[in-house]
C-alpha atoms as a PDB file:
ATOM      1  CA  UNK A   1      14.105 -18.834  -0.674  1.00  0.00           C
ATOM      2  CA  UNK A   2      16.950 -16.521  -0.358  1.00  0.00           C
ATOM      3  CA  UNK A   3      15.365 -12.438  -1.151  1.00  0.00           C
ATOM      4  CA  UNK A   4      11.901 -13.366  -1.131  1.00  0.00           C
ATOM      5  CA  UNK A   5      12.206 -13.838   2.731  1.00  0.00           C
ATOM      6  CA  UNK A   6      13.060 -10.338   3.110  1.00  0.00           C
ATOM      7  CA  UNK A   7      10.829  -7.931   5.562  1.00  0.00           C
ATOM      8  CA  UNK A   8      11.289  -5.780   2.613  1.00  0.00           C
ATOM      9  CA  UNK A   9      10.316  -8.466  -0.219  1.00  0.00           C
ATOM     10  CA  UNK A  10       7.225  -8.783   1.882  1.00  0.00           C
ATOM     11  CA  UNK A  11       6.266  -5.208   2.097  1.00  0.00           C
ATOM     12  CA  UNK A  12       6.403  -4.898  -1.232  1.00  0.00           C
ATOM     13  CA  UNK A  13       4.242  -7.889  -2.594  1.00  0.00           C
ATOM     14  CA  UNK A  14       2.180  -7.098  -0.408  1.00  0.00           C
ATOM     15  CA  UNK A  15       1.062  -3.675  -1.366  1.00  0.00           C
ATOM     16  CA  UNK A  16       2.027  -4.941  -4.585  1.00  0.00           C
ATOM     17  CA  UNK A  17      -1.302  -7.315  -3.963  1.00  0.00           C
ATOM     18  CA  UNK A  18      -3.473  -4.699  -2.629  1.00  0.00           C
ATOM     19  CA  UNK A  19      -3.015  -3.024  -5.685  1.00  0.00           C
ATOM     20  CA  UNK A  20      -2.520  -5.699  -8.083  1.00  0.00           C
ATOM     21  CA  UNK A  21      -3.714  -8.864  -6.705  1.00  0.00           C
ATOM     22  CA  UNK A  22      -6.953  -8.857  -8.155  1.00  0.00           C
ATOM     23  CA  UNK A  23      -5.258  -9.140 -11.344  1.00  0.00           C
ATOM     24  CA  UNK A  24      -3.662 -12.454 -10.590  1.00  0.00           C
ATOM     25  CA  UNK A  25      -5.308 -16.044 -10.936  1.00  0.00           C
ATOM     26  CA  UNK A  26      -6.892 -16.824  -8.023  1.00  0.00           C
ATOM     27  CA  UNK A  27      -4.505 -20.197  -7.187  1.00  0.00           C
ATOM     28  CA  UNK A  28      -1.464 -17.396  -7.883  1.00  0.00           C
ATOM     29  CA  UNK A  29      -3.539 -15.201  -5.800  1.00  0.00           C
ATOM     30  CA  UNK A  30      -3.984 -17.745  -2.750  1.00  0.00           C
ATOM     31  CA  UNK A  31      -0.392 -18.873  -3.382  1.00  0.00           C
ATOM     32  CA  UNK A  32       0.706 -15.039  -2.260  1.00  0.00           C
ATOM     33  CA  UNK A  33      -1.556 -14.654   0.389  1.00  0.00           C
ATOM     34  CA  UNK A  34      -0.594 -17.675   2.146  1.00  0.00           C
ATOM     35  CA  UNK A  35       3.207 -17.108   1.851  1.00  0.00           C
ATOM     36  CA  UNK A  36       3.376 -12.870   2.555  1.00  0.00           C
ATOM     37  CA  UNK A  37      -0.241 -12.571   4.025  1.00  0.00           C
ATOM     38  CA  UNK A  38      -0.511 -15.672   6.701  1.00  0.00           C
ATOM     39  CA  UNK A  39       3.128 -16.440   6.675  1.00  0.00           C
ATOM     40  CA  UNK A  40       3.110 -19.875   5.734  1.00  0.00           C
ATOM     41  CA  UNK A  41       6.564 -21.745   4.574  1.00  0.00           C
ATOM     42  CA  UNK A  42       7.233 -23.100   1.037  1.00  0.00           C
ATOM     43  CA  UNK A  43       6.658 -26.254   2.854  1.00  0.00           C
ATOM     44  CA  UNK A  44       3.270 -25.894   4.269  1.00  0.00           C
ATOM     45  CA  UNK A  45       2.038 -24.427   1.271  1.00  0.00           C
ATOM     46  CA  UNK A  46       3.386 -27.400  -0.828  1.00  0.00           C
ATOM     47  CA  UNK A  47       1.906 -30.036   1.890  1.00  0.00           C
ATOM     48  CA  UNK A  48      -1.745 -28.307   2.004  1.00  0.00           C
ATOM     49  CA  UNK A  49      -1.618 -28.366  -2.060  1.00  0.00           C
ATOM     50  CA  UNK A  50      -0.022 -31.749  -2.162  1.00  0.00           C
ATOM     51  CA  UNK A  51       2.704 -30.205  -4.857  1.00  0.00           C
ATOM     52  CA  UNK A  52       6.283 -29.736  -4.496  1.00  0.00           C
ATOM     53  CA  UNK A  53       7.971 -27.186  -2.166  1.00  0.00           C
ATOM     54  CA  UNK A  54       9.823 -25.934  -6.128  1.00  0.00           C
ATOM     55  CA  UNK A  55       6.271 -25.962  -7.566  1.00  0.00           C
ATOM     56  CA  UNK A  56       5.076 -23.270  -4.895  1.00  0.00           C
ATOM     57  CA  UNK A  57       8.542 -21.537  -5.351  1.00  0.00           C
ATOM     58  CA  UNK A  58       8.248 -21.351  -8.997  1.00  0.00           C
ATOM     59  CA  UNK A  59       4.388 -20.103  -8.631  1.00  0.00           C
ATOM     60  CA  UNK A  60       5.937 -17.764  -6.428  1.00  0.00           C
ATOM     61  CA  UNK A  61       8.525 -16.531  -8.038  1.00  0.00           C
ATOM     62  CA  UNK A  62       6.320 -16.004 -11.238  1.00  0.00           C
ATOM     63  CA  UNK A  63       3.751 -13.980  -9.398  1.00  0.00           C
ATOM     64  CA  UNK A  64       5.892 -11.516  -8.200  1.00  0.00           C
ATOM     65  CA  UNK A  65       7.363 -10.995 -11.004  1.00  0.00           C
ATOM     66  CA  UNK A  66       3.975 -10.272 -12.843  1.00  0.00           C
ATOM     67  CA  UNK A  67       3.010  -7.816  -9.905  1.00  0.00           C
ATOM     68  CA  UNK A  68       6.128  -5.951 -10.872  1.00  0.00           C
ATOM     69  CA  UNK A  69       5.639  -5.905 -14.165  1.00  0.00           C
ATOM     70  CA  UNK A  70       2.117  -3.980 -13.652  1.00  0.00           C
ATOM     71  CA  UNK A  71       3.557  -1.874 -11.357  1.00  0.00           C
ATOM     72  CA  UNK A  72       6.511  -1.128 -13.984  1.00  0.00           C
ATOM     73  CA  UNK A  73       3.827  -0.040 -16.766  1.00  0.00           C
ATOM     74  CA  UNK A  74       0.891   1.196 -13.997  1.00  0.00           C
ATOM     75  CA  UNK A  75       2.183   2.828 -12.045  1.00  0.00           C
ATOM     76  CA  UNK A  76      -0.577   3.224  -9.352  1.00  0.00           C
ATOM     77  CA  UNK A  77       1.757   1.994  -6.421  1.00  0.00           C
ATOM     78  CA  UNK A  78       4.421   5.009  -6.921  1.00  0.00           C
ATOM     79  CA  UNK A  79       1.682   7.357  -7.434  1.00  0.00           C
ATOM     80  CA  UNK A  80      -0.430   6.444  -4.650  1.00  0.00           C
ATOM     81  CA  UNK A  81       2.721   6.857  -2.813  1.00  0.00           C
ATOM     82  CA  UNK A  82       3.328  10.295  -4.022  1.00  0.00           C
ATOM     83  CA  UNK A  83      -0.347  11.447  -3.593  1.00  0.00           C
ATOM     84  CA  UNK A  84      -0.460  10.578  -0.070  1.00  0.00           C
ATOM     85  CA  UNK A  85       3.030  12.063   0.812  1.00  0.00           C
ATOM     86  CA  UNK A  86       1.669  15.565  -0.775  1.00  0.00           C
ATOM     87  CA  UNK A  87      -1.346  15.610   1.014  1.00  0.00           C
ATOM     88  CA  UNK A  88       0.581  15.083   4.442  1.00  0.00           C
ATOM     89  CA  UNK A  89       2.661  17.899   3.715  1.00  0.00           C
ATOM     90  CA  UNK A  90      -0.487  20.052   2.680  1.00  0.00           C
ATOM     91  CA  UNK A  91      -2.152  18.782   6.113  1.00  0.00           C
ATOM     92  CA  UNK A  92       0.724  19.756   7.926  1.00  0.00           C
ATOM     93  CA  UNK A  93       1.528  23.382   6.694  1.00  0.00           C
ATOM     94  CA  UNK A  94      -2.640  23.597   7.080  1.00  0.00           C
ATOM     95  CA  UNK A  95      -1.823  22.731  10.501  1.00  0.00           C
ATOM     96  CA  UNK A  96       1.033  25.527  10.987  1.00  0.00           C
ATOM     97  CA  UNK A  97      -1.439  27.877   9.125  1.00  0.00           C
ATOM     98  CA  UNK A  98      -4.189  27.291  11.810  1.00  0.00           C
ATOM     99  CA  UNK A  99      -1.329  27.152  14.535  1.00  0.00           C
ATOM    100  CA  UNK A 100      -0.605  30.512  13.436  1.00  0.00           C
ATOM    101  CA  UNK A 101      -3.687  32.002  12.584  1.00  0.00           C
ATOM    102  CA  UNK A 102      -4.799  31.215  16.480  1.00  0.00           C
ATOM    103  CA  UNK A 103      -1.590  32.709  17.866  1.00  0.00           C
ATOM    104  CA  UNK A 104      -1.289  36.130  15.659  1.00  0.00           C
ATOM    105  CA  UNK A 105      -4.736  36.755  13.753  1.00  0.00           C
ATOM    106  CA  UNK A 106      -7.530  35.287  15.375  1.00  0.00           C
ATOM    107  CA  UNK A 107      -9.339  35.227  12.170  1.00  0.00           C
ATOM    108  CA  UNK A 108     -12.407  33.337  11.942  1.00  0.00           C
ATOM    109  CA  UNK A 109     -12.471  33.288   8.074  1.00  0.00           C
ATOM    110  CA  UNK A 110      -8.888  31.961   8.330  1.00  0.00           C
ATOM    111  CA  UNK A 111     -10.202  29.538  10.469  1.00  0.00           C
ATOM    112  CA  UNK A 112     -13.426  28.876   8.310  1.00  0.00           C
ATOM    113  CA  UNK A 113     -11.077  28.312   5.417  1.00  0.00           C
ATOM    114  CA  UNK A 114      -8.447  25.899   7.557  1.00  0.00           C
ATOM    115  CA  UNK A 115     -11.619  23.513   8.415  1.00  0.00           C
ATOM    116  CA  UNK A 116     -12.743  23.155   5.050  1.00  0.00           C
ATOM    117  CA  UNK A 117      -9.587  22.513   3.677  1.00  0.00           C
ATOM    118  CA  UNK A 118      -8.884  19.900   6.300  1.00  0.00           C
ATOM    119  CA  UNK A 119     -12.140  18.552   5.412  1.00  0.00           C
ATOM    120  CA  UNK A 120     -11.413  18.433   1.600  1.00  0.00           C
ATOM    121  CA  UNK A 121      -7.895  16.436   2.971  1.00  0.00           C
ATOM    122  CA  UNK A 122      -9.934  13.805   4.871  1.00  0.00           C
ATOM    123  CA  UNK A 123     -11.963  13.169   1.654  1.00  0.00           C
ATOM    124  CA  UNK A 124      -8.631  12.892  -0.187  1.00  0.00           C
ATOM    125  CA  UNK A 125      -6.876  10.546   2.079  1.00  0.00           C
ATOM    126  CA  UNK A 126     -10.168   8.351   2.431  1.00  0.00           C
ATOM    127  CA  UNK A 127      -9.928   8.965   6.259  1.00  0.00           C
ATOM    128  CA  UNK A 128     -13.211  10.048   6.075  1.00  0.00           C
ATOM    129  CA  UNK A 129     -15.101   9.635   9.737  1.00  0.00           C
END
């Protein structure tokens, strides 16, 4: 299947579905999930469905391309992306900032803030406990 067999094909689709994939019919739905989800070939695909090994391709093929199409005009992907990479770097200078504040200051508002802030984070990156 030539670039859709790529670790990096796969990647993509499939936070391309997580994002997208409700989107999609559910037989172009199950089609994806089978092939990048539970790693099943062309073939086994095309023998549970009782369709062509090119039928499952083409289905394929299509449904990729529509996932990249919303993510062209969405853009939720790339900015998901983004947001998470700028709260890392907050959590991390919060981290230096605490790291500091315990080594020079010793300031228990400092700290006060740091705690809430890292609490505010956890909200943000859903890691919620």
């Amino acid at each position: 299947m030539g670039r859709l067999d790529s670790i990096e094909r796969t990647e993509q689709m499939t936070i391309l579905m997580d994002f997208y994939g409700e989107l999609l019919t559910d037989r172009q739905r199950y089609f994806m999930q089978a092939y990048y989800n539970e790693n099943l070939s062309l073939a086994e695909i095309a023998e549970q469905e009782k369709i062509t090994r090119q039928a499952v391709r083409d289905i394929l093929v299509r449904s990729c391309a529509l996932l990249e199409r919303y993510e062209d005009k969405i853009r939720f992907c790339k900015r998901f992306t983004e947001m998470q990479t700028t709260l890392n770097a907050v959590e991390e200078n919060l981290f230096a900032l605490n790291d500091l504040n315990q080594s020079r200051f010793r300031s228990k508002e400092i700290l006060d803030i740091c705690n809430k802030v890292y609490e505010a984070l956890q909200k943000a990156k859903g890691d919620e406990e």
